[in-house]
PDB file of N, CA and C in Angstrom:
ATOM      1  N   UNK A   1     -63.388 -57.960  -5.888  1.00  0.00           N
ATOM      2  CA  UNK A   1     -64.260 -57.636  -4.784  1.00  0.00           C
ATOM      3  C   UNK A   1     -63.617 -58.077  -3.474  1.00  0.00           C
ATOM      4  N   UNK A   2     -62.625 -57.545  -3.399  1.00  0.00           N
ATOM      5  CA  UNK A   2     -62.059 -57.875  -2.293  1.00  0.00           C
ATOM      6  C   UNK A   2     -62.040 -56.561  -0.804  1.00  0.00           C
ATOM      7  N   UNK A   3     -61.762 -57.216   0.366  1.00  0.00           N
ATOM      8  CA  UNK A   3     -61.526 -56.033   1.395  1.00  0.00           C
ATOM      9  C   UNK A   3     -60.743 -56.684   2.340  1.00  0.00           C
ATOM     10  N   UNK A   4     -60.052 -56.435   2.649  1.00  0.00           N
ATOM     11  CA  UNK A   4     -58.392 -56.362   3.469  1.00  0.00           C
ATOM     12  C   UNK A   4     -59.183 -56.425   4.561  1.00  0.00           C
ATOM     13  N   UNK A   5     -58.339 -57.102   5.570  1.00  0.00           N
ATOM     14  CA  UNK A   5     -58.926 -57.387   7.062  1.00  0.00           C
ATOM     15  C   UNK A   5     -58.765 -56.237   7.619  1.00  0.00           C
ATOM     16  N   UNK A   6     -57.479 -55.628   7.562  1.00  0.00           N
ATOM     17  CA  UNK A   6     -57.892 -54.375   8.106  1.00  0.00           C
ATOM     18  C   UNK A   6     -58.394 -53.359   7.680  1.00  0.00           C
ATOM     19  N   UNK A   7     -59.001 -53.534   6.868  1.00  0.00           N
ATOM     20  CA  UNK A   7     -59.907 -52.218   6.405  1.00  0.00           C
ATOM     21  C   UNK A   7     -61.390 -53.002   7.074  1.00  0.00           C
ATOM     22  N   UNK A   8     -61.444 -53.594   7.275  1.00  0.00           N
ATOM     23  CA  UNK A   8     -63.086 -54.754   7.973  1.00  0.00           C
ATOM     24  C   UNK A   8     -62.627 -54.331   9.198  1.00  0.00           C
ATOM     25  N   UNK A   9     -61.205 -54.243  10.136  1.00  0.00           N
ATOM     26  CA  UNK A   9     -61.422 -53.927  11.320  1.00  0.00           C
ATOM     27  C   UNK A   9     -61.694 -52.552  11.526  1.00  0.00           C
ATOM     28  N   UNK A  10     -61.103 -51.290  10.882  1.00  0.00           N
ATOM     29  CA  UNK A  10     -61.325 -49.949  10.606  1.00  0.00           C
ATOM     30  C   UNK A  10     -62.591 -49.741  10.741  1.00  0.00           C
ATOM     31  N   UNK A  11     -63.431 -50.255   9.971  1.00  0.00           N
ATOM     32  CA  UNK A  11     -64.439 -50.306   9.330  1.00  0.00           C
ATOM     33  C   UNK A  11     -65.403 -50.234  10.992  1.00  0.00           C
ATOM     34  N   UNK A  12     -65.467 -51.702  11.660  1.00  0.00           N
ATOM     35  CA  UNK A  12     -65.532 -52.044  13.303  1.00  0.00           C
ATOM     36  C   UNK A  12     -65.338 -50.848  14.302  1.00  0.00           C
ATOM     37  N   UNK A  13     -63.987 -50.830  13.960  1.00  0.00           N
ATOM     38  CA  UNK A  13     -63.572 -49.495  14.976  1.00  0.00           C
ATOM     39  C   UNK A  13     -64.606 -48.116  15.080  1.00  0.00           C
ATOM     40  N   UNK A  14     -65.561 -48.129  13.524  1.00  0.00           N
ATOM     41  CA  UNK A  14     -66.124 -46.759  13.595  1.00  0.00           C
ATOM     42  C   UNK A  14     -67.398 -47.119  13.518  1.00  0.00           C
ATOM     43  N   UNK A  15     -67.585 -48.107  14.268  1.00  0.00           N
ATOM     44  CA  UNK A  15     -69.206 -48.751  14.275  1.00  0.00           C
ATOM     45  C   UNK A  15     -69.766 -48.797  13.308  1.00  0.00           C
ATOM     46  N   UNK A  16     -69.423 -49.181  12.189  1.00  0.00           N
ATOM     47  CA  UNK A  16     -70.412 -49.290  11.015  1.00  0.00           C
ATOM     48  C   UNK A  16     -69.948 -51.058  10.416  1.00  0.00           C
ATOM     49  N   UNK A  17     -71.192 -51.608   9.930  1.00  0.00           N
ATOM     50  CA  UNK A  17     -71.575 -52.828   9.421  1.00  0.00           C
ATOM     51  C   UNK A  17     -72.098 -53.339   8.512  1.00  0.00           C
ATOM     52  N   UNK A  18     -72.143 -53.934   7.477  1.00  0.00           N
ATOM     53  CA  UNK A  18     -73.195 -54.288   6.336  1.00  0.00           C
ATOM     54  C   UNK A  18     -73.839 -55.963   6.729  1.00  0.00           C
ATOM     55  N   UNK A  19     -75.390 -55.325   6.493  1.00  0.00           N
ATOM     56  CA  UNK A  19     -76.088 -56.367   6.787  1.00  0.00           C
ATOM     57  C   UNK A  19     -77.150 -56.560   5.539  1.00  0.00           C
ATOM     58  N   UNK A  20     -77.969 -57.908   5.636  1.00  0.00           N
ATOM     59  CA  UNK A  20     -78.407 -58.071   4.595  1.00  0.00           C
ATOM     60  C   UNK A  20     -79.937 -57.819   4.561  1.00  0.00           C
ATOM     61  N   UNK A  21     -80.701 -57.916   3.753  1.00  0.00           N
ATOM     62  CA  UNK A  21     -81.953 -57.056   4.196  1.00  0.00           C
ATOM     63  C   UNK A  21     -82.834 -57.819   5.805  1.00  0.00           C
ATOM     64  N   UNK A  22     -82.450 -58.867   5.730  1.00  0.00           N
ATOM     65  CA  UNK A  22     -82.941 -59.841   7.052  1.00  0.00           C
ATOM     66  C   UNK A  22     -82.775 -59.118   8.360  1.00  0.00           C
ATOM     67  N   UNK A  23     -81.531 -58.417   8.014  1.00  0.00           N
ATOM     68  CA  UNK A  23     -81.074 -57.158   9.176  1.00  0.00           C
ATOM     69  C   UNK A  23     -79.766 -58.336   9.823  1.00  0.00           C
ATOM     70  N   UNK A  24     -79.176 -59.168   9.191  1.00  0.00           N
ATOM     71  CA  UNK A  24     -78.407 -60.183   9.397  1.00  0.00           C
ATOM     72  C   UNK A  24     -76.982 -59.793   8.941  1.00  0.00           C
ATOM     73  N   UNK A  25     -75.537 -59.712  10.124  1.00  0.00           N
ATOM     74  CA  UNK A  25     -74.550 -58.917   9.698  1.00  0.00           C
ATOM     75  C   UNK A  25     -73.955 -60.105   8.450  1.00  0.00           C
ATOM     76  N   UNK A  26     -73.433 -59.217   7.364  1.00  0.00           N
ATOM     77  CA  UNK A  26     -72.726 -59.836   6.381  1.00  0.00           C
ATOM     78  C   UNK A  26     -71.050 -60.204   6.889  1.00  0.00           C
ATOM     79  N   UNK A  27     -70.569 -61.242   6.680  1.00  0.00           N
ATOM     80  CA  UNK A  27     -69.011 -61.411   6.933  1.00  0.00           C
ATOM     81  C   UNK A  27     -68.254 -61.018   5.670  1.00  0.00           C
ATOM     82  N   UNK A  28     -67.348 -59.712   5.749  1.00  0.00           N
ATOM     83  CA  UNK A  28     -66.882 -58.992   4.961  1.00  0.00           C
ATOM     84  C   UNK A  28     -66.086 -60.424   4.122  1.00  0.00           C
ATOM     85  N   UNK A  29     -65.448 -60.979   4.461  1.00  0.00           N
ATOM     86  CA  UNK A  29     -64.096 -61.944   4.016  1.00  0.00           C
ATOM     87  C   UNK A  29     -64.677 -62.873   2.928  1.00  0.00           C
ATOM     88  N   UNK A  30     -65.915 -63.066   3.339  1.00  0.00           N
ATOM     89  CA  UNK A  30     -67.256 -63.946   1.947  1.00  0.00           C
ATOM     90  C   UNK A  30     -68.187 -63.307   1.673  1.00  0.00           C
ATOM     91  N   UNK A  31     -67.665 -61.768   0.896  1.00  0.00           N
ATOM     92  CA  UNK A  31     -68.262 -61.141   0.602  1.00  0.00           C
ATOM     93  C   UNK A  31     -68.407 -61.643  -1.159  1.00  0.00           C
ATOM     94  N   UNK A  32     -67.458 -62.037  -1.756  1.00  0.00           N
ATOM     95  CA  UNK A  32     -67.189 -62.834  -2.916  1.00  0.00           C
ATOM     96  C   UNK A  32     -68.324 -63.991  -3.341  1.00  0.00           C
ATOM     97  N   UNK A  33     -69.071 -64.316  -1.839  1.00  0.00           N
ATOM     98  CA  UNK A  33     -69.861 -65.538  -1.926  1.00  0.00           C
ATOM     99  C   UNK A  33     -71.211 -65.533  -2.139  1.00  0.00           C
ATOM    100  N   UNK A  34     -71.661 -64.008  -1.714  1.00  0.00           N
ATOM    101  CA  UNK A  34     -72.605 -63.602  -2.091  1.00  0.00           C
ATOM    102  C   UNK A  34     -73.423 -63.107  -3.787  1.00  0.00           C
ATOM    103  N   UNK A  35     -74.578 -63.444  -3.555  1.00  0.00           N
ATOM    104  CA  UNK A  35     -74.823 -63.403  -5.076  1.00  0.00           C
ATOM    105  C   UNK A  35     -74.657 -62.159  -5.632  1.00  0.00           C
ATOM    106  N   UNK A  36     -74.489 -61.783  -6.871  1.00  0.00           N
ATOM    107  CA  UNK A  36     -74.212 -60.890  -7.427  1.00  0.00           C
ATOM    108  C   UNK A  36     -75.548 -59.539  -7.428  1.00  0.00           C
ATOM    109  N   UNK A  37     -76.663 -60.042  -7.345  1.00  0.00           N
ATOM    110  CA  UNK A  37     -77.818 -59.697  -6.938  1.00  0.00           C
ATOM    111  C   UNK A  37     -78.212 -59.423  -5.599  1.00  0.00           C
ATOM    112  N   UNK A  38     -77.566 -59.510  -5.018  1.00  0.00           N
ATOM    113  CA  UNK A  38     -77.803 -59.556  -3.332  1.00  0.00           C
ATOM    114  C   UNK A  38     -78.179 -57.843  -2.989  1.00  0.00           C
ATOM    115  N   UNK A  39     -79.277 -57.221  -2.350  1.00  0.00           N
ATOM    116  CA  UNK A  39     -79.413 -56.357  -1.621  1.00  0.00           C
ATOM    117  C   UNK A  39     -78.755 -56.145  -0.166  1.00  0.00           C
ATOM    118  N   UNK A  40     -77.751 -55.648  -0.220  1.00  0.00           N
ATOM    119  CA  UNK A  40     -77.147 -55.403   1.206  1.00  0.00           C
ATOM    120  C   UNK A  40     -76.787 -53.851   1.634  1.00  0.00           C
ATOM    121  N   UNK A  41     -77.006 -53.576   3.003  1.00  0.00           N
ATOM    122  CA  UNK A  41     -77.440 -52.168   4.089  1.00  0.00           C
ATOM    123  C   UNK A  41     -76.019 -51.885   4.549  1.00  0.00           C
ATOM    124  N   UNK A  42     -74.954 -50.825   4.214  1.00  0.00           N
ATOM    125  CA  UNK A  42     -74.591 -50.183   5.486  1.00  0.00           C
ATOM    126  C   UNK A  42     -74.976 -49.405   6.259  1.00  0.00           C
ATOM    127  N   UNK A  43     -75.052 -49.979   7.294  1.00  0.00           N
ATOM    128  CA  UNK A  43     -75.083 -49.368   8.532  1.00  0.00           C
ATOM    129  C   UNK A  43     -73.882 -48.568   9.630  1.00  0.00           C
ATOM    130  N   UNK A  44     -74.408 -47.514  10.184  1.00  0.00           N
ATOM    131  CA  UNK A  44     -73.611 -46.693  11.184  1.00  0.00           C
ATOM    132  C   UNK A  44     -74.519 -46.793  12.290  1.00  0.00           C
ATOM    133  N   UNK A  45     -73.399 -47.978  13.355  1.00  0.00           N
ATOM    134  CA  UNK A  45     -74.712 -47.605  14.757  1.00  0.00           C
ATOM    135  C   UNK A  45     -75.863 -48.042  14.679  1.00  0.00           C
ATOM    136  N   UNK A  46     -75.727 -49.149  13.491  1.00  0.00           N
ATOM    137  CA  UNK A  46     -77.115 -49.853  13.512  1.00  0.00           C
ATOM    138  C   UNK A  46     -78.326 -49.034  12.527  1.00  0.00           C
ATOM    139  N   UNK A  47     -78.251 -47.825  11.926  1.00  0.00           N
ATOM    140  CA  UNK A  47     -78.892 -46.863  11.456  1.00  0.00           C
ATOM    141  C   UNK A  47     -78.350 -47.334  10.087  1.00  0.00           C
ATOM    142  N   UNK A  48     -79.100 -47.379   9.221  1.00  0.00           N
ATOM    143  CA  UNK A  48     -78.908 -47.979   7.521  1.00  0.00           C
ATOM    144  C   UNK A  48     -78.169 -46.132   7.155  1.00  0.00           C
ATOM    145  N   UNK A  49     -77.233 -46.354   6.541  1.00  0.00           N
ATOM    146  CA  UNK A  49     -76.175 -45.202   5.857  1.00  0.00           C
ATOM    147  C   UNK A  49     -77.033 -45.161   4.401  1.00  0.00           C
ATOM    148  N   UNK A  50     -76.901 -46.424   3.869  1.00  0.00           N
ATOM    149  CA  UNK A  50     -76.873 -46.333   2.334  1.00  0.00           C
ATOM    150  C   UNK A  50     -77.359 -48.005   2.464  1.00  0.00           C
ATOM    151  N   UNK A  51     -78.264 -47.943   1.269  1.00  0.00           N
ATOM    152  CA  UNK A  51     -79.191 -49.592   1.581  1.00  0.00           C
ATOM    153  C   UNK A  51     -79.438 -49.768  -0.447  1.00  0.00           C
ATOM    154  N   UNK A  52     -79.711 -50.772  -0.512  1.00  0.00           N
ATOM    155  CA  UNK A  52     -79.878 -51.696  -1.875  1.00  0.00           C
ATOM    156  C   UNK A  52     -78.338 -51.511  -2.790  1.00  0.00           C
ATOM    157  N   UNK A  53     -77.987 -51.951  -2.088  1.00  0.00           N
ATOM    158  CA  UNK A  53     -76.375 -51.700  -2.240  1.00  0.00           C
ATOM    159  C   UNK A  53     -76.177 -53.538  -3.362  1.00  0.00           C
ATOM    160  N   UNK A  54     -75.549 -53.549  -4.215  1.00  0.00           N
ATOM    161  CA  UNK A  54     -74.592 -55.091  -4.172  1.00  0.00           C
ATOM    162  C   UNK A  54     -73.553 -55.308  -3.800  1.00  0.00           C
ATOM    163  N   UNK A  55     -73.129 -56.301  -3.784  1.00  0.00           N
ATOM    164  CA  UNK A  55     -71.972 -56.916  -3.321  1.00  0.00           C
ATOM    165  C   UNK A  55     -70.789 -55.970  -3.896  1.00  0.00           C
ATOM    166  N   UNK A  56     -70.726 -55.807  -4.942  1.00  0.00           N
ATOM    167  CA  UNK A  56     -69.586 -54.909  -5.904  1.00  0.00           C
ATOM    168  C   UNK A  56     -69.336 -53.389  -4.870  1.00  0.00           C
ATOM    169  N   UNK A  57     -70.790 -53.081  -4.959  1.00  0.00           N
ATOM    170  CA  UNK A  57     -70.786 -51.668  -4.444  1.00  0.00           C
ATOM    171  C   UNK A  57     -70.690 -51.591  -2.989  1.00  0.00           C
ATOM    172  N   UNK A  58     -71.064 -52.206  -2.514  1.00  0.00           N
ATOM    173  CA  UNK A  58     -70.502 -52.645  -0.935  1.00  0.00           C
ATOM    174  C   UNK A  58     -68.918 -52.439  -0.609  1.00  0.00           C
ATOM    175  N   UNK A  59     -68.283 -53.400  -1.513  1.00  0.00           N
ATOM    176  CA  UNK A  59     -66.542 -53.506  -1.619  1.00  0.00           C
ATOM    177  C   UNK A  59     -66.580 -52.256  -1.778  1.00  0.00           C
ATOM    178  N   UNK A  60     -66.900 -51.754  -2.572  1.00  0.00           N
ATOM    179  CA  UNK A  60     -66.038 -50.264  -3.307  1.00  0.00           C
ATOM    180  C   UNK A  60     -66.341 -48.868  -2.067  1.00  0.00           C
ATOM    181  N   UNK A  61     -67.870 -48.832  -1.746  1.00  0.00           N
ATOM    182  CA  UNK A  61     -68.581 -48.418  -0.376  1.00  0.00           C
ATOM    183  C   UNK A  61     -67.057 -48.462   0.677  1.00  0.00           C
ATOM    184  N   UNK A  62     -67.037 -49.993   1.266  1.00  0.00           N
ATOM    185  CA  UNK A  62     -66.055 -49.842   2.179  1.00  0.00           C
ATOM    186  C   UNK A  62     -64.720 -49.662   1.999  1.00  0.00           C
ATOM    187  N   UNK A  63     -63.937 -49.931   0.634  1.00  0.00           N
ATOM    188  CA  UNK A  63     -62.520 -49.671   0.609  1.00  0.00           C
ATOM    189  C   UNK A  63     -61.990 -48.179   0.107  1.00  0.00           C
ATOM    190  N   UNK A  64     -63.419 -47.000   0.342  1.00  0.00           N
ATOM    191  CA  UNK A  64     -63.403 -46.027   0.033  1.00  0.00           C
ATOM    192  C   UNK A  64     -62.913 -45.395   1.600  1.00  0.00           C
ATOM    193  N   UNK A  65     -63.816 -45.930   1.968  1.00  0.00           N
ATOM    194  CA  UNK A  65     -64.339 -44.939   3.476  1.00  0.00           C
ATOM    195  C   UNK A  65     -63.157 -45.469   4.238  1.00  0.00           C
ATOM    196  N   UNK A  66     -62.703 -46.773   3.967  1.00  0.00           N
ATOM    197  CA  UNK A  66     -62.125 -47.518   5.287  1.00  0.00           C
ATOM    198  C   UNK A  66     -60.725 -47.729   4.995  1.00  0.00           C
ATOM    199  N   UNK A  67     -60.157 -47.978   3.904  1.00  0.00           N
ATOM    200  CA  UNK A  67     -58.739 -48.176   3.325  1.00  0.00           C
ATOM    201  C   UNK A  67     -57.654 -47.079   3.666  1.00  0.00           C
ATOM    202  N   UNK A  68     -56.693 -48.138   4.817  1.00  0.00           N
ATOM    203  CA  UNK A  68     -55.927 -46.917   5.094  1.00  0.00           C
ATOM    204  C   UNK A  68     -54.757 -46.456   3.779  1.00  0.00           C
TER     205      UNK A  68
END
């Protein structure tokens, strides 16, 4: 479950973010730290993309879209 810094800055560059249901941004780099159960939101622009996401699917979510 990992994501490369620059795929987290890519990611920045195109305004999109994962936050947790609190509406609280997640830090991609301790994404590992989060529980395995965790409900977490990407967002575009602040607008939820795709929501009840986990941690797993989050990684995979962003090193799809964002991995150069």
């Amino acid at each position: 479950m990992e994501i490369k810094e620059t795929t987290i800055n890519q990611m920045k560059k195109s305004h999109f973010d994962v936050t947790d249901t609190d509406n609280h941004e997640v830090d991609l780099t301790k994404l590992a730290e989060q529980p395995q159960d965790a409900k977490l939101e990407l967002r575009a622009k602040g607008q939820i993309v795709q929501d009840n996401l986990t941690p797993k699917q989050i990684s995979i979510a962003v090193n799809d879209l964002f991995a150069a």
